[in-house]
Each structure stands twice: as structure tokens, then as C-alpha cells.
N, C-alpha and C. Protein backbone atom coordinates (compact mmCIF):
# COMPACT_ATOMS: atom_id res chain seq x y z
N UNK A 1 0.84 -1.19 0.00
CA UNK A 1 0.00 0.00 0.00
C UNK A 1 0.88 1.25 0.00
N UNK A 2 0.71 2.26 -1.15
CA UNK A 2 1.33 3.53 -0.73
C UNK A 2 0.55 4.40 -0.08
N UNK A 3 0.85 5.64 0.31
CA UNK A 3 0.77 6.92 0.99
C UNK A 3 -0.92 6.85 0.36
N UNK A 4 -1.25 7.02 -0.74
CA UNK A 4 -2.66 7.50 -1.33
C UNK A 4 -3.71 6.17 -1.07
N UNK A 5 -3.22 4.93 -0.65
CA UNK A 5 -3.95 3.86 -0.58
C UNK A 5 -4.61 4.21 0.73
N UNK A 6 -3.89 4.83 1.70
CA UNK A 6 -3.80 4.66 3.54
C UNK A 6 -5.03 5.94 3.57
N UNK A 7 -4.47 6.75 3.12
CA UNK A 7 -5.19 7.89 3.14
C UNK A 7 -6.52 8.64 2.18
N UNK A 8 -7.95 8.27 2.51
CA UNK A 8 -8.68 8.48 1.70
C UNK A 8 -9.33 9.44 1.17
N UNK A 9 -9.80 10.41 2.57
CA UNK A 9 -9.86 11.60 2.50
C UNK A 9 -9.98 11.89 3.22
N UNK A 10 -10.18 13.87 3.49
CA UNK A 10 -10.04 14.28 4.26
C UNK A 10 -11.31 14.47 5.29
N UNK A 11 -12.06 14.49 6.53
CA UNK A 11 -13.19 14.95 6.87
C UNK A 11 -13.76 15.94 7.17
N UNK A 12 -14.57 16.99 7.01
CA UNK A 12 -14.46 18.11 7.04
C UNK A 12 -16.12 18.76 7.50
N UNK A 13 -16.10 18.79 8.77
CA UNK A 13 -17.06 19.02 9.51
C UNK A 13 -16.96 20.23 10.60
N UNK A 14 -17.90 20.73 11.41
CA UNK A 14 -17.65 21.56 11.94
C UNK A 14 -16.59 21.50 13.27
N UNK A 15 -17.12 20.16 13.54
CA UNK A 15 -16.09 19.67 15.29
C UNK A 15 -14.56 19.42 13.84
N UNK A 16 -14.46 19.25 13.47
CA UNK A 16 -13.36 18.69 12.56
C UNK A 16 -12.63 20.01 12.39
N UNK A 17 -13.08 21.43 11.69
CA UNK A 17 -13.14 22.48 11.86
C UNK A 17 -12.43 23.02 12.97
N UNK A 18 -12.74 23.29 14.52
CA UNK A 18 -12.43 24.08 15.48
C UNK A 18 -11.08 22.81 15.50
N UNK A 19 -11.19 21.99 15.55
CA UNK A 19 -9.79 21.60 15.51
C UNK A 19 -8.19 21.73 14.93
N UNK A 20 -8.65 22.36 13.63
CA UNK A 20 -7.72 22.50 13.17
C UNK A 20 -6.76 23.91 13.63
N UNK A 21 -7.25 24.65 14.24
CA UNK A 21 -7.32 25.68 15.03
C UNK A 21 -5.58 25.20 16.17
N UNK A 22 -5.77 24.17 16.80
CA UNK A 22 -4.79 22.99 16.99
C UNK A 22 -4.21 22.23 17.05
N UNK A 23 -4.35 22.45 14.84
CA UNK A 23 -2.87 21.72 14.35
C UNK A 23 -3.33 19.69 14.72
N UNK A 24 -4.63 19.67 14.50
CA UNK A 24 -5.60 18.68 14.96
C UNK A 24 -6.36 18.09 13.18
N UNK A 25 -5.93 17.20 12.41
CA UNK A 25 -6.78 17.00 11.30
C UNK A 25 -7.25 15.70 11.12
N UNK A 26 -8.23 16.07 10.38
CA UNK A 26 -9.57 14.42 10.63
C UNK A 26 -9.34 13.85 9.20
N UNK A 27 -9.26 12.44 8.96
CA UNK A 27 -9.50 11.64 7.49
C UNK A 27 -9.73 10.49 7.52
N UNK A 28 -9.77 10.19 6.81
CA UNK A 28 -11.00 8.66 6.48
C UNK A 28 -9.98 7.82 5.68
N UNK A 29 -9.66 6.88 6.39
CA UNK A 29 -8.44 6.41 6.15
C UNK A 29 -8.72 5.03 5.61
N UNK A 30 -7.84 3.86 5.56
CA UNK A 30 -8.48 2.37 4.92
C UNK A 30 -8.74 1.56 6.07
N UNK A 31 -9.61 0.85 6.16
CA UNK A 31 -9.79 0.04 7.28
C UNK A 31 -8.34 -0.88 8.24
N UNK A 32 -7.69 -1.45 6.90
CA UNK A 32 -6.82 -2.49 7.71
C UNK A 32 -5.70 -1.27 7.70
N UNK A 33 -5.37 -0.21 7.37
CA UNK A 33 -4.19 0.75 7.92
C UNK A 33 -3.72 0.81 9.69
N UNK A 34 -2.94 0.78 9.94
CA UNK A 34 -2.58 1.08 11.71
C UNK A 34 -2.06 2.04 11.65
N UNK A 35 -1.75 2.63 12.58
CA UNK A 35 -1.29 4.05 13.06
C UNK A 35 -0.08 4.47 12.44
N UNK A 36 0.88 3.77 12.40
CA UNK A 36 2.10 4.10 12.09
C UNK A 36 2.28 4.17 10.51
N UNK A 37 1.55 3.43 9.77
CA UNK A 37 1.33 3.62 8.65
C UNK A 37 0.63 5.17 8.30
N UNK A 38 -0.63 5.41 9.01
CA UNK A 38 -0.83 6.22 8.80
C UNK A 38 -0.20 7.54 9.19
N UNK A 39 0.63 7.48 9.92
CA UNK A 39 1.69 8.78 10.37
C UNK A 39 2.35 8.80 9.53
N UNK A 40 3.31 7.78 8.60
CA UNK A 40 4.15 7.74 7.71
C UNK A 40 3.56 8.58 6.59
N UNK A 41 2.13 8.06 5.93
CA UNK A 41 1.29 8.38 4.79
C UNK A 41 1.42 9.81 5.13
N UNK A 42 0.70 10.45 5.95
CA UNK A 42 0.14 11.90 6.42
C UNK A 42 1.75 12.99 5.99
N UNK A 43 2.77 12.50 6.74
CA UNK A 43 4.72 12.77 6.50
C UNK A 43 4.74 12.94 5.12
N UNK A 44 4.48 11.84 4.45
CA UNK A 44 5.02 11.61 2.94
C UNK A 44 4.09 12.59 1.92
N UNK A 45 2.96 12.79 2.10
CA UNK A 45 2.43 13.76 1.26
C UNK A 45 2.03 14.82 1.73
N UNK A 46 1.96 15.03 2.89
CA UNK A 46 1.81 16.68 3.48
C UNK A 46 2.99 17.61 3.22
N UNK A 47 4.12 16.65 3.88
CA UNK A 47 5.48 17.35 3.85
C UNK A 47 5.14 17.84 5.43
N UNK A 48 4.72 17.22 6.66
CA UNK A 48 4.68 17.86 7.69
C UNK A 48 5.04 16.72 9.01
N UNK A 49 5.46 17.29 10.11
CA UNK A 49 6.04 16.11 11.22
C UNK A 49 4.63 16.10 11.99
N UNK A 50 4.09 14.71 12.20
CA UNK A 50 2.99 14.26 13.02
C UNK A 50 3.57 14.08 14.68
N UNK A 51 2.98 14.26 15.62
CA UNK A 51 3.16 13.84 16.97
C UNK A 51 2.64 12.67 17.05
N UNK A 52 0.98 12.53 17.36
CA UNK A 52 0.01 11.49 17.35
C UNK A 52 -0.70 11.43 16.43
N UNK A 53 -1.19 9.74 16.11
CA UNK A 53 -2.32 9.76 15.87
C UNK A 53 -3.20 8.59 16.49
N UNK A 54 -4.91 9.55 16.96
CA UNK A 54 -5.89 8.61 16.87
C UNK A 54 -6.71 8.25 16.19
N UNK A 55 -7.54 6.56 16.00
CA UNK A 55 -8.20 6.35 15.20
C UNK A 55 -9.12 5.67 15.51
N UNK A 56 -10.58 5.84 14.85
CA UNK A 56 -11.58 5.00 15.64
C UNK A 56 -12.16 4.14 14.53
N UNK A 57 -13.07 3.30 14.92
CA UNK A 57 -13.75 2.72 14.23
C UNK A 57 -15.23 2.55 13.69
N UNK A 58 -15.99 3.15 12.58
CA UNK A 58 -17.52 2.75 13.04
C UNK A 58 -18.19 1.82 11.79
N UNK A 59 -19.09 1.08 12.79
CA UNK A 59 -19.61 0.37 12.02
C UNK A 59 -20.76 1.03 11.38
N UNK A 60 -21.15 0.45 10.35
CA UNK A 60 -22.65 1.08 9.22
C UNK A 60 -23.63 0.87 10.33
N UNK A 61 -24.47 1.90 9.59
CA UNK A 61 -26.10 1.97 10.59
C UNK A 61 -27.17 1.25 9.86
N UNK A 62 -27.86 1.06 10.40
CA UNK A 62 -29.11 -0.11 9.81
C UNK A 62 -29.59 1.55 8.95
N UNK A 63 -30.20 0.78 7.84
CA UNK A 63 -31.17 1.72 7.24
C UNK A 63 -31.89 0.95 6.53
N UNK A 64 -33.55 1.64 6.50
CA UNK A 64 -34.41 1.20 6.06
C UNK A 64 -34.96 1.80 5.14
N UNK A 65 -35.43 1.24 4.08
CA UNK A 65 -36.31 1.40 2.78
C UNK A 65 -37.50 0.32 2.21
N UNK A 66 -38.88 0.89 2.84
CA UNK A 66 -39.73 0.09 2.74
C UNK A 66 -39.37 -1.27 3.41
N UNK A 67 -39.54 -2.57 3.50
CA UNK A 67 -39.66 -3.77 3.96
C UNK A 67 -38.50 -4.11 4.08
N UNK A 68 -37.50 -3.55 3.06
CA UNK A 68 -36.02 -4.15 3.14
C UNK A 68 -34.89 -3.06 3.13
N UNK A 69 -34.11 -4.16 4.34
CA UNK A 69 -33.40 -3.29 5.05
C UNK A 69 -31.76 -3.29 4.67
N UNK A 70 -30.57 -2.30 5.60
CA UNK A 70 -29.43 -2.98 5.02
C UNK A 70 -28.44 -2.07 6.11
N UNK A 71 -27.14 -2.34 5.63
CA UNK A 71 -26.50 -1.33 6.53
C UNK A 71 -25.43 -0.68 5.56
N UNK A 72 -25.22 0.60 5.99
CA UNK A 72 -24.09 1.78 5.04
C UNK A 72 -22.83 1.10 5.35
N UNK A 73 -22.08 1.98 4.57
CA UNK A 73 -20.81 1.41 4.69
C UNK A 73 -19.89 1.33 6.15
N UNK A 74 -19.14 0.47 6.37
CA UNK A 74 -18.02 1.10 7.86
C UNK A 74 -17.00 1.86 7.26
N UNK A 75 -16.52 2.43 8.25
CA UNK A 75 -15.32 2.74 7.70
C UNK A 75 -14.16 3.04 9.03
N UNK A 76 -13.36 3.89 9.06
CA UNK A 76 -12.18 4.13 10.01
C UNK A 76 -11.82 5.70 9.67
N UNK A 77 -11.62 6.26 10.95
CA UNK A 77 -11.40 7.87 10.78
C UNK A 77 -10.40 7.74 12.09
N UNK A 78 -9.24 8.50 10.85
CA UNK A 78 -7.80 8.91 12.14
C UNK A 78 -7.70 9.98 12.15
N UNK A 79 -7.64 10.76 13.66
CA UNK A 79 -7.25 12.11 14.23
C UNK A 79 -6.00 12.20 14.12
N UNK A 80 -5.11 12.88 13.74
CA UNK A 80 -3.50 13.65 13.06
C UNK A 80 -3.38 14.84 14.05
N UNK A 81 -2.63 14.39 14.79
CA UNK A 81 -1.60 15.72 15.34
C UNK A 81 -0.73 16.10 14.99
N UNK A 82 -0.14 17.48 14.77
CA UNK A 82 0.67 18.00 13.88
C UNK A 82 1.63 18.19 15.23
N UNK A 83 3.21 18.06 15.30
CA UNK A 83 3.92 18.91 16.35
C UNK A 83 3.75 20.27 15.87
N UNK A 84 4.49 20.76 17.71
CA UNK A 84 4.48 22.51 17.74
C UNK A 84 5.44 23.24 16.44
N UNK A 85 6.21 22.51 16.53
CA UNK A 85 7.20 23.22 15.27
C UNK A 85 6.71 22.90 13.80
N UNK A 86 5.86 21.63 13.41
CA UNK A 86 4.83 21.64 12.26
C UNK A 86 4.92 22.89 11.09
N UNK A 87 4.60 22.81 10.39
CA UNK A 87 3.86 24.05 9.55
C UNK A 87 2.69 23.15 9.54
N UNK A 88 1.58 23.78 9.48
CA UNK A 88 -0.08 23.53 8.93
C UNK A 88 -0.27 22.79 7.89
N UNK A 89 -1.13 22.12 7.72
CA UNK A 89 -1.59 21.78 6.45
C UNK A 89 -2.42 22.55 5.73
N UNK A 90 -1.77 23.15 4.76
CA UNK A 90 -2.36 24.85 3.78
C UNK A 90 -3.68 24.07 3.43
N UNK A 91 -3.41 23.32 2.72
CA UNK A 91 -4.72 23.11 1.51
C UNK A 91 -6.17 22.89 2.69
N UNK A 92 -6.10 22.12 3.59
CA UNK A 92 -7.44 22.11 4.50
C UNK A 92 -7.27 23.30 5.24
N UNK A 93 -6.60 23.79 5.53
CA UNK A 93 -6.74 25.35 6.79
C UNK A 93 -7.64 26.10 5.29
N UNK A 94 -7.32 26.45 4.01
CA UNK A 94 -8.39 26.88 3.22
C UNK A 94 -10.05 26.56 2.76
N UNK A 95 -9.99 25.06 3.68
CA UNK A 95 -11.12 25.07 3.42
C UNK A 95 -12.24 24.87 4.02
N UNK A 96 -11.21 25.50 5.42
CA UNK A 96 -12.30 25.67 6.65
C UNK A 96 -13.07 26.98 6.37
């Protein structure tokens, strides 16, 4: 897997938002990725030094349509900490 496999996109919500405020960024990453992969990925195409990262997991929600039912997709979303000495990540700080 390279750098663009790990990393899917970015998330971009309002709690996602006030975070970035502290060098804090949200993305939707591949399921079987682990952390360290994904710190590497985030390094290799940002061009920026990570501290932490966390990542959670959610499963799809039931949804219904008429009689038959099903569930959305899962997926995996990792929180990216940037260190203090960092530069930002330009392209999402624009599109808060």
C-alpha cells in the first residue's frame, strides 16, 4: 500500500473544523491501515512532522427502505496531530 492507498480523504465538519485551530486533522483512512502507517502516509504527502495519531472505528447503521433493510458502509477515521514546530496543512486550513 502507498501513501494514497492509507489515506482516503479528508473529513471536514464543523467539530473537525475548530480543531484544526490545533494543528488537529480528521480523514478517512483504509480500514486495515494502523497508526504508524498512517503517520508515515500523512509525512510523505503533506510534507509535515505528526506527533500522534488517533483512530476510531464505526460500524454502518441499519437503514431502512420500505420492507427491506441494510447497513451503510463502515469505515475508520484517524485524528493527526501536527507537532508545535509543524507548519499547517495549507490546503485544508483553506477550506475551513
Amino acid at each position: 500500500m502507498n501513501a494514497y492507498d492509507i489515506i482516503l480523504k479528508p473529513i471536514l465538519s464543523e467539530k473537525t473544523n475548530a480543531g484544526i485551530a490545533y494543528k488537529v486533522y480528521t480523514f478517512k483512512v483504509a480500514k486495515t491501515a494502523t497508526k504508524t502507517q498512517i503517520k508515515k502516509a500523512v509525512e510523505e504527502i503533506f510534507a509535515v512532522k505528526v506527533d500522534k495519531v488517533n483512530t476510531v472505528n464505526y460500524d454502518g447503521k441499519l437503514k431502512r427502505r420500505g420492507r427491506t433493510s441494510g447497513y451503510t458502509a463502515s469505515f475508520k477515521k484517524a485524528y493527526v496531530t501536527l507537532s508545535l514546530d509543524s507548519k499547517p496543512i495549507e490546503m485544508l486550513e483553506n477550506l475551513a
